[in-house]
Protein backbone atom coordinates (compact mmCIF):
# COMPACT_ATOMS: atom_id res chain seq x y z
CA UNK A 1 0.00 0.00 0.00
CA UNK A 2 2.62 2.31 0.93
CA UNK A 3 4.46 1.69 -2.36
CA UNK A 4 1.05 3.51 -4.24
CA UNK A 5 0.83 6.54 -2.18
CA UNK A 6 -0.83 4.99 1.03
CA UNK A 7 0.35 6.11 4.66
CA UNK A 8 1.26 3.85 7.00
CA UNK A 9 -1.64 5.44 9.37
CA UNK A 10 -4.40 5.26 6.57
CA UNK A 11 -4.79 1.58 5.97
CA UNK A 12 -4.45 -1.65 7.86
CA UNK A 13 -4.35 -5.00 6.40
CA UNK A 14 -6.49 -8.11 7.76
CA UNK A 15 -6.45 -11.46 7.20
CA UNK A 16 -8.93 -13.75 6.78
CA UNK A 17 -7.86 -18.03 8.31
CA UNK A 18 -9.79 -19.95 6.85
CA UNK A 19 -10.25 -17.98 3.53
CA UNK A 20 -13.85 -16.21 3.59
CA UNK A 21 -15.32 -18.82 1.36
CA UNK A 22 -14.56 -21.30 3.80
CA UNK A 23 -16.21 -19.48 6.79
CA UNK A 24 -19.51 -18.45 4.67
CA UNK A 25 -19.97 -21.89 3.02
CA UNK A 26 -20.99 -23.47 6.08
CA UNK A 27 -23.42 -26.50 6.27
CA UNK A 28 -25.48 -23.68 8.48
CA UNK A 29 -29.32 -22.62 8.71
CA UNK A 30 -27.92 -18.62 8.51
CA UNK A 31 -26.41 -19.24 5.23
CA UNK A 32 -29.09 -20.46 4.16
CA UNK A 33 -31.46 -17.90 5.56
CA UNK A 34 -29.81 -15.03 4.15
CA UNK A 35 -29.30 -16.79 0.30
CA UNK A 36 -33.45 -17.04 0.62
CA UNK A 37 -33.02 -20.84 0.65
CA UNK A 38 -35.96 -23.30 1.70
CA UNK A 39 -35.47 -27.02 0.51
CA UNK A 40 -36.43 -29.37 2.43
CA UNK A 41 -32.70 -30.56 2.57
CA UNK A 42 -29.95 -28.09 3.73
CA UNK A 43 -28.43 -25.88 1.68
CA UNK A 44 -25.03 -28.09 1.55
CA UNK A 45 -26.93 -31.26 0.85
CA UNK A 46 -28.80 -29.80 -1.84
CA UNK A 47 -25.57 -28.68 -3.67
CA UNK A 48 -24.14 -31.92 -2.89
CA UNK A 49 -26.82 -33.33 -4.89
CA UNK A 50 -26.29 -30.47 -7.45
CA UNK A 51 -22.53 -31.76 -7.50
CA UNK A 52 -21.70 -28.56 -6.50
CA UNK A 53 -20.11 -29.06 -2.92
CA UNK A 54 -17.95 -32.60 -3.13
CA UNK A 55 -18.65 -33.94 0.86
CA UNK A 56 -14.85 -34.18 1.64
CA UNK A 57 -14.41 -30.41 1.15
CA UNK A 58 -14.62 -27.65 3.38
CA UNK A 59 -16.31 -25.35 0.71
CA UNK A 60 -17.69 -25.72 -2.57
CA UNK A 61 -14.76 -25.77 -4.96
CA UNK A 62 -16.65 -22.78 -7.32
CA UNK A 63 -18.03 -20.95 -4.49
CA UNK A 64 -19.43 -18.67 -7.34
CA UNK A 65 -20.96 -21.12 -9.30
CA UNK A 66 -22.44 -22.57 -5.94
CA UNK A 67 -23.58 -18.95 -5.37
CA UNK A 68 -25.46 -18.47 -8.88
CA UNK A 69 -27.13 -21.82 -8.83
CA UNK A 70 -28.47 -21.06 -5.18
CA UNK A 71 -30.01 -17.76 -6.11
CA UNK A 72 -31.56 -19.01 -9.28
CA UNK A 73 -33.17 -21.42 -6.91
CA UNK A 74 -34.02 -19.17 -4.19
CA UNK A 75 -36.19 -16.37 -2.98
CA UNK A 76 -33.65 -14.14 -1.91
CA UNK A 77 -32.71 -10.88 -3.86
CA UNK A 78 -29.19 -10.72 -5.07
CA UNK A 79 -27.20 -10.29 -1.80
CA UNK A 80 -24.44 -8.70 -4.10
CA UNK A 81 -26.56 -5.61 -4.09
CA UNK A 82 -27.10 -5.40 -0.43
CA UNK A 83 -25.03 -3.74 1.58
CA UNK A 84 -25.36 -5.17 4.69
CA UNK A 85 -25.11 -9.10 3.34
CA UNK A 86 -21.57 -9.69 4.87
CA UNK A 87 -21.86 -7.55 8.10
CA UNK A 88 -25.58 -9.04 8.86
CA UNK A 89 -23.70 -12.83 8.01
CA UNK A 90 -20.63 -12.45 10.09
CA UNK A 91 -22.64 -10.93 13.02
CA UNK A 92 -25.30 -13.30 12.89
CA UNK A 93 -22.56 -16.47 12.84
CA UNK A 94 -19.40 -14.82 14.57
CA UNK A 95 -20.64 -11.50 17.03
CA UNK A 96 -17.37 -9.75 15.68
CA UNK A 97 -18.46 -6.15 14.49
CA UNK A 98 -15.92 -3.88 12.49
CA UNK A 99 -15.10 -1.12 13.05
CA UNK A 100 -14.51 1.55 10.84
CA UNK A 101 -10.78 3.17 10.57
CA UNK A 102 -10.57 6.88 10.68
């Protein structure tokens, strides 16, 4: 950052562990809540039957594609467009709130 123009006091860097897709592809009723989704099965079995989320792995392995065939089958509006989709998500699952640098 600092090599663009950035000062040292202007930005910090975080790091996700696991990776985000990893935390938000969870086999979890919030995920599934906030993508609009209501199958009968959970959200990971039903991509699992999609072939979308193999059952040995931690997260589907095109979190995007998993994402696009979700919403086409969901009632949710696209979460890309709202704001709030990743703050409501990580408050709902983790409590963390961030806080804004000044």
């Amino acid at each position: 950052m600092e090599l663009v123009g950035w000062e040292k006091d202007r930005f910090v860097v975080i790091v996700i562990d696991p990776e985000l897709e990893a935390w938000m592809w969870q086999d979890n009723p919030h995920i599934a809540k906030a993508f609009g989704f209501n199958k009968s099965s959970s959200l990971r079995d039903w991509l699992c039957s999609q072939g979308l989320w193999p059952l040995d792995s931690p997260k589907p392995p095109d979190p995007k594609l998993a994402f696009e065939k979700t919403l086409k089958v969901s009632q949710a509006k696209i979460p890309c467009l709202q704001k709030n989709l990743f703050f409501s998500l990580t408050a709902q699952e983790s409590k963390i709130y961030l806080g804004r640098l000044v």
